[in-house]
Protein backbone atom coordinates (compact mmCIF):
# COMPACT_ATOMS: atom_id res chain seq x y z
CA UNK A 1 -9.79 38.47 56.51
CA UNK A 2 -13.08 36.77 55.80
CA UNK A 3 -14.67 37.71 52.51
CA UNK A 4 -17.71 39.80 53.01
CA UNK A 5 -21.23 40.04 51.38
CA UNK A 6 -21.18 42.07 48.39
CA UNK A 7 -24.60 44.58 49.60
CA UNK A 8 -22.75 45.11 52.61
CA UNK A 9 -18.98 45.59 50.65
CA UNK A 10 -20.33 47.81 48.29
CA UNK A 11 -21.67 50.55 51.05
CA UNK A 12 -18.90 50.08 52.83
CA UNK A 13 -16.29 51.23 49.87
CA UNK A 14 -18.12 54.62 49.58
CA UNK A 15 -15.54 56.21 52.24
CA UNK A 16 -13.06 58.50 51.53
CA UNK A 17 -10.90 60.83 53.86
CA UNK A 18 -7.90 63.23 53.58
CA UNK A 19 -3.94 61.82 53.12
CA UNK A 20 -1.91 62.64 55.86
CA UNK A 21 0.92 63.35 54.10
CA UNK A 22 1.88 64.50 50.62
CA UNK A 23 2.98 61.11 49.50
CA UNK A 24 0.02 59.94 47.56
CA UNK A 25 1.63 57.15 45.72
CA UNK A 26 0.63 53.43 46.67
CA UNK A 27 2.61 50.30 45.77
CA UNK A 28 0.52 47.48 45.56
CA UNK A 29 1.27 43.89 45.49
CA UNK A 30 -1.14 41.14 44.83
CA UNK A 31 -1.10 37.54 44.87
CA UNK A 32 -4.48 35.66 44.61
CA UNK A 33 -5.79 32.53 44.35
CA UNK A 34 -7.81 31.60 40.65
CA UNK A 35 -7.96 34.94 39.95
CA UNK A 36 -7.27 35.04 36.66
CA UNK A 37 -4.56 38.20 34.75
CA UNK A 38 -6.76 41.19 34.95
CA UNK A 39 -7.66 43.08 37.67
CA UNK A 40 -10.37 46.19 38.22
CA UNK A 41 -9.60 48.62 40.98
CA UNK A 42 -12.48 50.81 41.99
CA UNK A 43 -12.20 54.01 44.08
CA UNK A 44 -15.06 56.10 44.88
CA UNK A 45 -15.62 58.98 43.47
CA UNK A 46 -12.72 58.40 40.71
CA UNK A 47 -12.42 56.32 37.33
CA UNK A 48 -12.05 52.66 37.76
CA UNK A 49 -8.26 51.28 36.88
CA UNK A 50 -7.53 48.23 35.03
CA UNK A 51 -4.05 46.36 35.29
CA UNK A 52 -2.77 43.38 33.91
CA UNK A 53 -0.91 40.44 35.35
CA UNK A 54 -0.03 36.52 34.99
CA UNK A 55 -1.79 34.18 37.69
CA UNK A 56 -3.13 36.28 40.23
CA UNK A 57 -0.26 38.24 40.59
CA UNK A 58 -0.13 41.79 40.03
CA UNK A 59 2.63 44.99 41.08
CA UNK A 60 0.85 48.06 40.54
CA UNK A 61 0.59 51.86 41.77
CA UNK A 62 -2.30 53.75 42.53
CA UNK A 63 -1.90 57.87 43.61
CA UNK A 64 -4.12 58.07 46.36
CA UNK A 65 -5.01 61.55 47.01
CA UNK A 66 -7.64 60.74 49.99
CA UNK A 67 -7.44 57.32 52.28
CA UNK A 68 -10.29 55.38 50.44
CA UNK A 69 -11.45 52.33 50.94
CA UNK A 70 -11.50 50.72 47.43
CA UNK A 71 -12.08 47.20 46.12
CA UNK A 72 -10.07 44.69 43.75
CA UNK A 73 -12.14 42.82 41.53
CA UNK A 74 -12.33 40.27 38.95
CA UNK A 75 -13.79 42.21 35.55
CA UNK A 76 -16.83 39.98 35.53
CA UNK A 77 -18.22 41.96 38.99
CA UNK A 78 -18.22 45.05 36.87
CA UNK A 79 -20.46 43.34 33.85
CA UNK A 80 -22.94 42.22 36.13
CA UNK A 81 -21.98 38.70 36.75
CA UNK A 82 -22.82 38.42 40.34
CA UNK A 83 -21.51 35.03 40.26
CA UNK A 84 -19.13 34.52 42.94
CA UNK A 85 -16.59 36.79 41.42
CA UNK A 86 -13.75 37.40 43.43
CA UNK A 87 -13.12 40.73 45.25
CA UNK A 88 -10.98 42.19 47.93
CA UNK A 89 -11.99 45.27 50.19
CA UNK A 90 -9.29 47.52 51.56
CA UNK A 91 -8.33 50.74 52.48
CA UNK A 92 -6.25 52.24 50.28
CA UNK A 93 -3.78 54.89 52.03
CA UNK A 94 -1.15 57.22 50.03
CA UNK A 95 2.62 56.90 51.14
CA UNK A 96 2.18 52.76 51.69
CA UNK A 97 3.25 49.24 50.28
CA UNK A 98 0.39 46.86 50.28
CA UNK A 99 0.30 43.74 49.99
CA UNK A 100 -2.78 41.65 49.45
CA UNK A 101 -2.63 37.13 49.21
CA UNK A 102 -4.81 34.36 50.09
CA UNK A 103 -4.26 31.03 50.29
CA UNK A 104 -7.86 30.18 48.76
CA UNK A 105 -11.30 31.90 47.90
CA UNK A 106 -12.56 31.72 51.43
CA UNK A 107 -10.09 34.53 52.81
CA UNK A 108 -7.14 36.87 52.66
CA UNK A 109 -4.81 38.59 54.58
CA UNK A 110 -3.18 42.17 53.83
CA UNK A 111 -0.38 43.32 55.54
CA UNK A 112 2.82 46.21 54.40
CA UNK A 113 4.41 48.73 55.74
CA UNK A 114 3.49 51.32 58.40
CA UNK A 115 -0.54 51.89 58.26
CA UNK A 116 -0.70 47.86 56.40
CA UNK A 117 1.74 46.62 59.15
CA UNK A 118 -0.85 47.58 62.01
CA UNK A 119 -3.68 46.99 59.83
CA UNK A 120 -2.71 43.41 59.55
CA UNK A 121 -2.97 42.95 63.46
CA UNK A 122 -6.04 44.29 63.46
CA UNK A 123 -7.46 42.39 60.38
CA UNK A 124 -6.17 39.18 62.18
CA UNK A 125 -7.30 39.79 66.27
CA UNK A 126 -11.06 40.78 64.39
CA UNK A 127 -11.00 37.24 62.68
CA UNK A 128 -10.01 35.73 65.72
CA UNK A 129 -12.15 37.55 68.61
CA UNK A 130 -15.59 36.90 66.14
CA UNK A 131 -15.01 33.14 65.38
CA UNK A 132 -17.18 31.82 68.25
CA UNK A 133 -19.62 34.59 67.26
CA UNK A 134 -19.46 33.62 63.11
CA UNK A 135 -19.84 29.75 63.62
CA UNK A 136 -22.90 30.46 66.07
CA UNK A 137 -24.44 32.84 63.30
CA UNK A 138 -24.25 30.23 60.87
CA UNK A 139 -25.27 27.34 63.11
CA UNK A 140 -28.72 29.56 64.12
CA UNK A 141 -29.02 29.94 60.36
CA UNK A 142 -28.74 26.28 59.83
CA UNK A 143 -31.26 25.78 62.91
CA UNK A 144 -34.03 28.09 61.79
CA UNK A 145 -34.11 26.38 58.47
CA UNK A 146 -34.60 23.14 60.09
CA UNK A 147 -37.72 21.93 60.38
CA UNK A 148 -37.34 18.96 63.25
CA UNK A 149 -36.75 21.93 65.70
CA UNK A 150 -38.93 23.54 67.57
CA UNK A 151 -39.67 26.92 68.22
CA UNK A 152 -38.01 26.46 72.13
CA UNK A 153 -34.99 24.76 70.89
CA UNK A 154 -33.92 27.57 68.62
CA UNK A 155 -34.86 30.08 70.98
CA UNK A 156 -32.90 28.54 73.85
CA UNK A 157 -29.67 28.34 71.57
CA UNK A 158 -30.09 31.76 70.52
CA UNK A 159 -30.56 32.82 74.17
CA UNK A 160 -27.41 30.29 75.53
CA UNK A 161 -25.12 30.38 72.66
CA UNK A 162 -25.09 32.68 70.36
CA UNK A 163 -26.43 35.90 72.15
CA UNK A 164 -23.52 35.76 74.45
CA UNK A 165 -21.12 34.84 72.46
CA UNK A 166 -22.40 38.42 70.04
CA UNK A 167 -22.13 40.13 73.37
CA UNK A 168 -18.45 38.73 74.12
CA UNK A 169 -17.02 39.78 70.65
CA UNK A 170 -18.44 43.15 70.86
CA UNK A 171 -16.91 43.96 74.16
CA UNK A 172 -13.78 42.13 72.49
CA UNK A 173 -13.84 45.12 70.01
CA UNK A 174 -14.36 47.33 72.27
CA UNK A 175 -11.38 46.50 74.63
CA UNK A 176 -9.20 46.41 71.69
CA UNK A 177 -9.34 49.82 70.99
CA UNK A 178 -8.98 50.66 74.71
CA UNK A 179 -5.65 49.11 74.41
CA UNK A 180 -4.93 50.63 71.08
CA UNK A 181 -6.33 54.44 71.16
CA UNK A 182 -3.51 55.69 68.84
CA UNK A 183 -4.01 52.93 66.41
CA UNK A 184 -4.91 54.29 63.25
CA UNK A 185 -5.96 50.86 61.44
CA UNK A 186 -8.41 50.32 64.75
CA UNK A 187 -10.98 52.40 63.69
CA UNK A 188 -11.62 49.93 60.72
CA UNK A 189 -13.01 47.79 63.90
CA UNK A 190 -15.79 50.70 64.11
CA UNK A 191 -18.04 49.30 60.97
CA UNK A 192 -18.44 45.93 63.33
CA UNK A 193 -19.80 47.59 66.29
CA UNK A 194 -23.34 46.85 67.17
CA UNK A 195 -25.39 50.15 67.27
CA UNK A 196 -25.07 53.52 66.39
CA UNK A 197 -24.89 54.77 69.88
CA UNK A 198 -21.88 52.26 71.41
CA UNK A 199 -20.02 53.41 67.82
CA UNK A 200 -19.89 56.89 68.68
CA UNK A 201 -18.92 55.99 72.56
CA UNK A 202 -16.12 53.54 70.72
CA UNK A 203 -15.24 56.27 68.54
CA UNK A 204 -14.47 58.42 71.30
CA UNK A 205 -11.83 56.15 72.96
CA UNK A 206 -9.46 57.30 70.30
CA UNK A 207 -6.75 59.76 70.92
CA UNK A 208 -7.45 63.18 69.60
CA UNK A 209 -4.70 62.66 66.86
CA UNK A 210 -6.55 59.67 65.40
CA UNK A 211 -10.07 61.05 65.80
CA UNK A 212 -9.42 64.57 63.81
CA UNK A 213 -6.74 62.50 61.93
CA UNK A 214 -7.21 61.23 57.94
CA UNK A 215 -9.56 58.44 59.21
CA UNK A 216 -12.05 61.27 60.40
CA UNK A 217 -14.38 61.03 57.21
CA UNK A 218 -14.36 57.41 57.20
CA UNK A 219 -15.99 57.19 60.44
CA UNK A 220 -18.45 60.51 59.43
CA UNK A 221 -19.54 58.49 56.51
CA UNK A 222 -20.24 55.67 58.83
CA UNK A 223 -22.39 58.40 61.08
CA UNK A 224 -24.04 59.37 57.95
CA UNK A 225 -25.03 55.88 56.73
CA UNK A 226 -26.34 55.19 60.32
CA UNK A 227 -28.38 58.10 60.77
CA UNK A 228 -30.10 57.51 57.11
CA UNK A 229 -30.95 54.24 57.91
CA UNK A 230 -32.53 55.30 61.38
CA UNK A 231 -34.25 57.70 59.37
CA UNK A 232 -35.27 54.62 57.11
CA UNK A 233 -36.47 53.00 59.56
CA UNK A 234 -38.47 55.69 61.33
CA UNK A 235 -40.06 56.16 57.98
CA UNK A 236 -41.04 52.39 57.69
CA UNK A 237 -42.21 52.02 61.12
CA UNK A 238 -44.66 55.21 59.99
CA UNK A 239 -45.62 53.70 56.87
CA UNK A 240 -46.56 50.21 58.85
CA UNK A 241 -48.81 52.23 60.86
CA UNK A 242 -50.45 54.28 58.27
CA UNK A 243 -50.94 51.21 55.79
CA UNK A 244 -51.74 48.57 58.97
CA UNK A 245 -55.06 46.07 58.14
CA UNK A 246 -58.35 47.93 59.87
CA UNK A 247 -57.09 51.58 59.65
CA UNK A 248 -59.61 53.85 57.82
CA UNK A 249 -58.17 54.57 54.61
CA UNK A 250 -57.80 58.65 53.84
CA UNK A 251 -60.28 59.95 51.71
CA UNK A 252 -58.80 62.02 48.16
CA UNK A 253 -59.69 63.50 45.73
CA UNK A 254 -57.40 63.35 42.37
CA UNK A 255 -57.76 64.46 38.76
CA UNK A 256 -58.83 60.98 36.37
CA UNK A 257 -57.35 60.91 33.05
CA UNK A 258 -59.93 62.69 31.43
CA UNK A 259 -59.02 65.79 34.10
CA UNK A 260 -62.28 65.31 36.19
CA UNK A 261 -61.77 64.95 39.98
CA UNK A 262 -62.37 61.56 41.04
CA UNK A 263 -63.28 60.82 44.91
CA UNK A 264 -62.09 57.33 46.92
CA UNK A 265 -65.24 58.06 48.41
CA UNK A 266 -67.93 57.60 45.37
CA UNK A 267 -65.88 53.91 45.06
CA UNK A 268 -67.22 53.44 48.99
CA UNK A 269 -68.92 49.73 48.96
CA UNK A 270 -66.55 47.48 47.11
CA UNK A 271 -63.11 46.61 46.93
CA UNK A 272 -60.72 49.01 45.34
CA UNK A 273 -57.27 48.36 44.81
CA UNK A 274 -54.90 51.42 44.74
CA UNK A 275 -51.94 50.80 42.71
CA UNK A 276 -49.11 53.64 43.40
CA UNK A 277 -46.89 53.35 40.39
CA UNK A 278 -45.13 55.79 37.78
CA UNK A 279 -44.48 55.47 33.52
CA UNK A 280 -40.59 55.51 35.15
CA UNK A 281 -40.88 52.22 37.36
CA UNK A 282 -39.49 49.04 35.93
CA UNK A 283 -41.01 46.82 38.17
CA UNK A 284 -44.42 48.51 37.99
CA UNK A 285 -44.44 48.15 34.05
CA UNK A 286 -43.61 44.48 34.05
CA UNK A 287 -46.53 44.09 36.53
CA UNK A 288 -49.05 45.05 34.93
CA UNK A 289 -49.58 41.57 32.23
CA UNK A 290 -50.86 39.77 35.60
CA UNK A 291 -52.97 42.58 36.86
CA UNK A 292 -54.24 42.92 33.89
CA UNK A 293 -55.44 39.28 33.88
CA UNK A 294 -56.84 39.65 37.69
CA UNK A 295 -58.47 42.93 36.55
CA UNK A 296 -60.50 40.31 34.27
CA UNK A 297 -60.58 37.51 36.47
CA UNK A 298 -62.87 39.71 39.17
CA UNK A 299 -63.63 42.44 37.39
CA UNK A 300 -67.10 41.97 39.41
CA UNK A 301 -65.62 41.85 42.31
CA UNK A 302 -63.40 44.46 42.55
CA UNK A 303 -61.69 47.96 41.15
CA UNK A 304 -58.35 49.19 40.71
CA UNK A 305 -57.36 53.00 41.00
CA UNK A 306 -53.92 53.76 39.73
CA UNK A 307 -52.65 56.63 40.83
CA UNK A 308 -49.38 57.69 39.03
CA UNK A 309 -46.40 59.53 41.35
CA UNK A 310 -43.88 61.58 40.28
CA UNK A 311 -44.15 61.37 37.00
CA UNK A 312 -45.68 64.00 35.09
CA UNK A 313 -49.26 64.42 33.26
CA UNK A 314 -47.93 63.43 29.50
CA UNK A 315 -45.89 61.00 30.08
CA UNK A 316 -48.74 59.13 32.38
CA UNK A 317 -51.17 59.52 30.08
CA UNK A 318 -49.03 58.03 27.49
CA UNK A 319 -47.81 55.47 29.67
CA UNK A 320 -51.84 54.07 30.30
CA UNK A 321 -52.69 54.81 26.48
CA UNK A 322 -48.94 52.26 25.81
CA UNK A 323 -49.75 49.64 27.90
CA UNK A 324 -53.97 49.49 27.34
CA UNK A 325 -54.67 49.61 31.06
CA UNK A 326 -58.44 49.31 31.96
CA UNK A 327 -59.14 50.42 35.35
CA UNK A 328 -59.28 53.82 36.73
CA UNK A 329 -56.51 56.19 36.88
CA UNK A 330 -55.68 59.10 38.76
CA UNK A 331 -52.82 61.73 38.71
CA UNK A 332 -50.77 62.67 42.18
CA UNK A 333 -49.07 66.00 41.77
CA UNK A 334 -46.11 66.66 43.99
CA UNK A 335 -48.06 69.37 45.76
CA UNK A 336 -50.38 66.32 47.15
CA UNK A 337 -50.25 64.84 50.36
CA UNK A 338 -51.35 61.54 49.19
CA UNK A 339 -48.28 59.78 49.42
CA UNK A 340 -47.61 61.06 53.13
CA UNK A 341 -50.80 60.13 54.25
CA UNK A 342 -50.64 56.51 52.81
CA UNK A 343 -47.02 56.18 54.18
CA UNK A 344 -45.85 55.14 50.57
CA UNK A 345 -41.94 54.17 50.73
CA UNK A 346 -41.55 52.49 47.32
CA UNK A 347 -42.90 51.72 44.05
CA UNK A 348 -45.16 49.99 43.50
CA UNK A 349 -47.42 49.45 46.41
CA UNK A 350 -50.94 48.11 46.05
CA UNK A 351 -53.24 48.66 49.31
CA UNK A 352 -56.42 46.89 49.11
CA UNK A 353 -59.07 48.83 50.08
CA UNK A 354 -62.82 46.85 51.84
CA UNK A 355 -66.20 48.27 51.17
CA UNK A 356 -66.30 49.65 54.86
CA UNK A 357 -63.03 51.80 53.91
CA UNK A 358 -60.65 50.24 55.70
CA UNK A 359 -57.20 48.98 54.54
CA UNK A 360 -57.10 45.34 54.43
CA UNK A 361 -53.72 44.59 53.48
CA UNK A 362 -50.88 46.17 51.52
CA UNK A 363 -48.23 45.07 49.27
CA UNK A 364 -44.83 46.75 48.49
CA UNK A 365 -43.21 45.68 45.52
CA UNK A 366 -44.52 43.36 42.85
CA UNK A 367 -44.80 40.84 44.96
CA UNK A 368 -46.97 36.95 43.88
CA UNK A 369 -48.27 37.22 47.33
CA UNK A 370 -50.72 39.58 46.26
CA UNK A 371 -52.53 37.70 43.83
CA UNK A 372 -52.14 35.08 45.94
CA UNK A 373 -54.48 36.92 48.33
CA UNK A 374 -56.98 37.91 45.45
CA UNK A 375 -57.68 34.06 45.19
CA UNK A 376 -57.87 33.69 48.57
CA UNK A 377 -60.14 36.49 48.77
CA UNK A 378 -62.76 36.20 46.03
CA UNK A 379 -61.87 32.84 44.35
CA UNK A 380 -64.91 31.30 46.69
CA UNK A 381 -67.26 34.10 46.13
């Protein structure tokens, strides 16, 4: 089993479904590579375990009340050292041995009895059916960072290389669980299928038994996960079109800090930057030391209007008064449609605003790029 990015692991552990039977206890067996004597065992939902061993290897049980997918770790992944500590993602199913090696830090295999036995064959036919598909995803990572290529020559790999060799390993999938519809361990083949739509057909090769079986919640999780981030994205796409350069920027009216409405309108004929931000947004605090010093670098040339979200009126106010913030200031009450009409997604985002009234451009995050533009912008004027 290839080792897998630690985002992706960490979404994927969130599972959890039903034991099938009332064994809940869990033998586990570990042998690892460089690992070190202590290991961390997260489960979600429950307290994290910690066991001790001698050189990687570890004999342990866990009482697993609902199949999980869980994670081994070195202790440092749970301090915050990011890195490259070592970690293993499995399911973890009641009523099982499992046993969990590698050979070095690059992979590992599990295998055991019953549920681990099949899972094994699975783990190892995935490995195998992606490897044309894996070394073509790195090789058009290599080729986009290379600068001696042209725009044709990456294209045409992608196109004649790896593109059908994506195509061949889904279908791969795909045909595996065809062959194996009252394979438990198959669904675990699920999380690598391309596209919500062609995982619920998958899905639905199963036998009855297996669909409605303990593995049921793992894959409704999966549905879940897919359907927020289509929901994501529908909400970005929204947002692009709401906050896209030449759109007429909609018109408010807010409360400034001294209570008194304040129009976007009467700022109508120069630039005005609005700054969506909150007292409770790290990244918004440590921004404002350089927007401070581009508030003074063209303070001639153009305005900022901070408007402060879902926070409330004290703790704004006491947030401008802390950090001696110049420009104007607003407050957006959660009754306002502000945010929806400005597509806002995340905190902070500056839109810059032209003296026509049109958006210009718009930055999410705290992002260099945007003073970047300032220069760009006024540095010749």
């Amino acid at each position: 089993m290839k080792k897998i990015i630690l985002s992706m692991m960490l979404a994927a552990i969130a599972v959890c479904g039903r034991a099938a039977n009332n064994d809940s206890t869990l033998i586990v067996k570990l042998d690892l590579v460089d690992f070190g004597d202590t290991v961390v065992v997260y489960r979600p939902g429950k307290e994290d375990l910690t066991f001790v061993g001698k050189d990687g290897k570890f004999e342990f049980e866990l009482q697993v009340d609902t199949v999980c997918i869980g994670l081994f770790a070195q202790p440092r992944l749970f301090r915050g050292d990011l890195d490259e500590p070592q970690y293993y993602s499995v399911p973890l199913v009641g009523g099982e041995t499992m046993r969990v090696w590698d050979t070095d830090r690059t992979r590992f295999d599990v295998d055991g009895t019953g549920f681990y036995a099949d899972f094994h064959k699975v783990d190892l036919f995935n490995e195998n059916a992606g490897k044309d598909m894996r070394e073509n995803t790195l090789k058009y990572r290599e080729m986009k960072n290379d600068n001696t290529l042209t725009k044709e020559e990456r294209n045409k790999f992608y196109d004649e290389v790896y593109s059908p060799s994506f195509d061949r390993y889904q279908q791969e999938l795909i045909d595996y669980v065809k062959a194996h519809p009252n394979q438990e361990a198959a669904v675990y083949l699920l999380k690598d299928i391309d596209g919500f739509d062609k995982m619920k057909e998958t899905f639905m090769l199963f036998e009855p038994s297996i669909r409605e079986g303990r593995m049921r919640p793992i894959y409704d999780k999966w549905v879940k996960a897919n359907e927020e981030s289509l929901e994501a994205e529908a909400k970005e796409k929204e947002a692009q079109k709401k906050q896209a350069e030449g759109i007429e920027a909609p018109v408010f009216t807010l409360n400034d800090i001294e209570g008194k409405p304040l129009a976007l309108n009467s700022l109508r004929g120069k630039y005005v930057v609005l700054d969506f931000w909150g007292s409770w947004c790290v990244w918004c605090i440590k921004g404002f030391p350089k927007m401070k010093e581009y508030y003074a670098k063209y303070s001639d040339k153009f305005e900022i209007l901070g408007i402060d979200c879902n926070d409330t009126e004290d703790k704004w106010k006491a947030a401008v008064k802390k950090h001696e913030l110049p420009w104007l200031h607003v407050y957006c009450p959660k009754n306002s449609s502000v945010l929806t009409d400005y597509g806002i997604t995340g905190f902070p985002t500056k839109i810059l605003i032209g003296p026509d009234g049109k958006i210009v451009k718009t930055i999410i995050g705290e992002d260099p790029s945007f003073y970047t533009f300032l220069d760009s912008l006024f540095g010749n004027k």
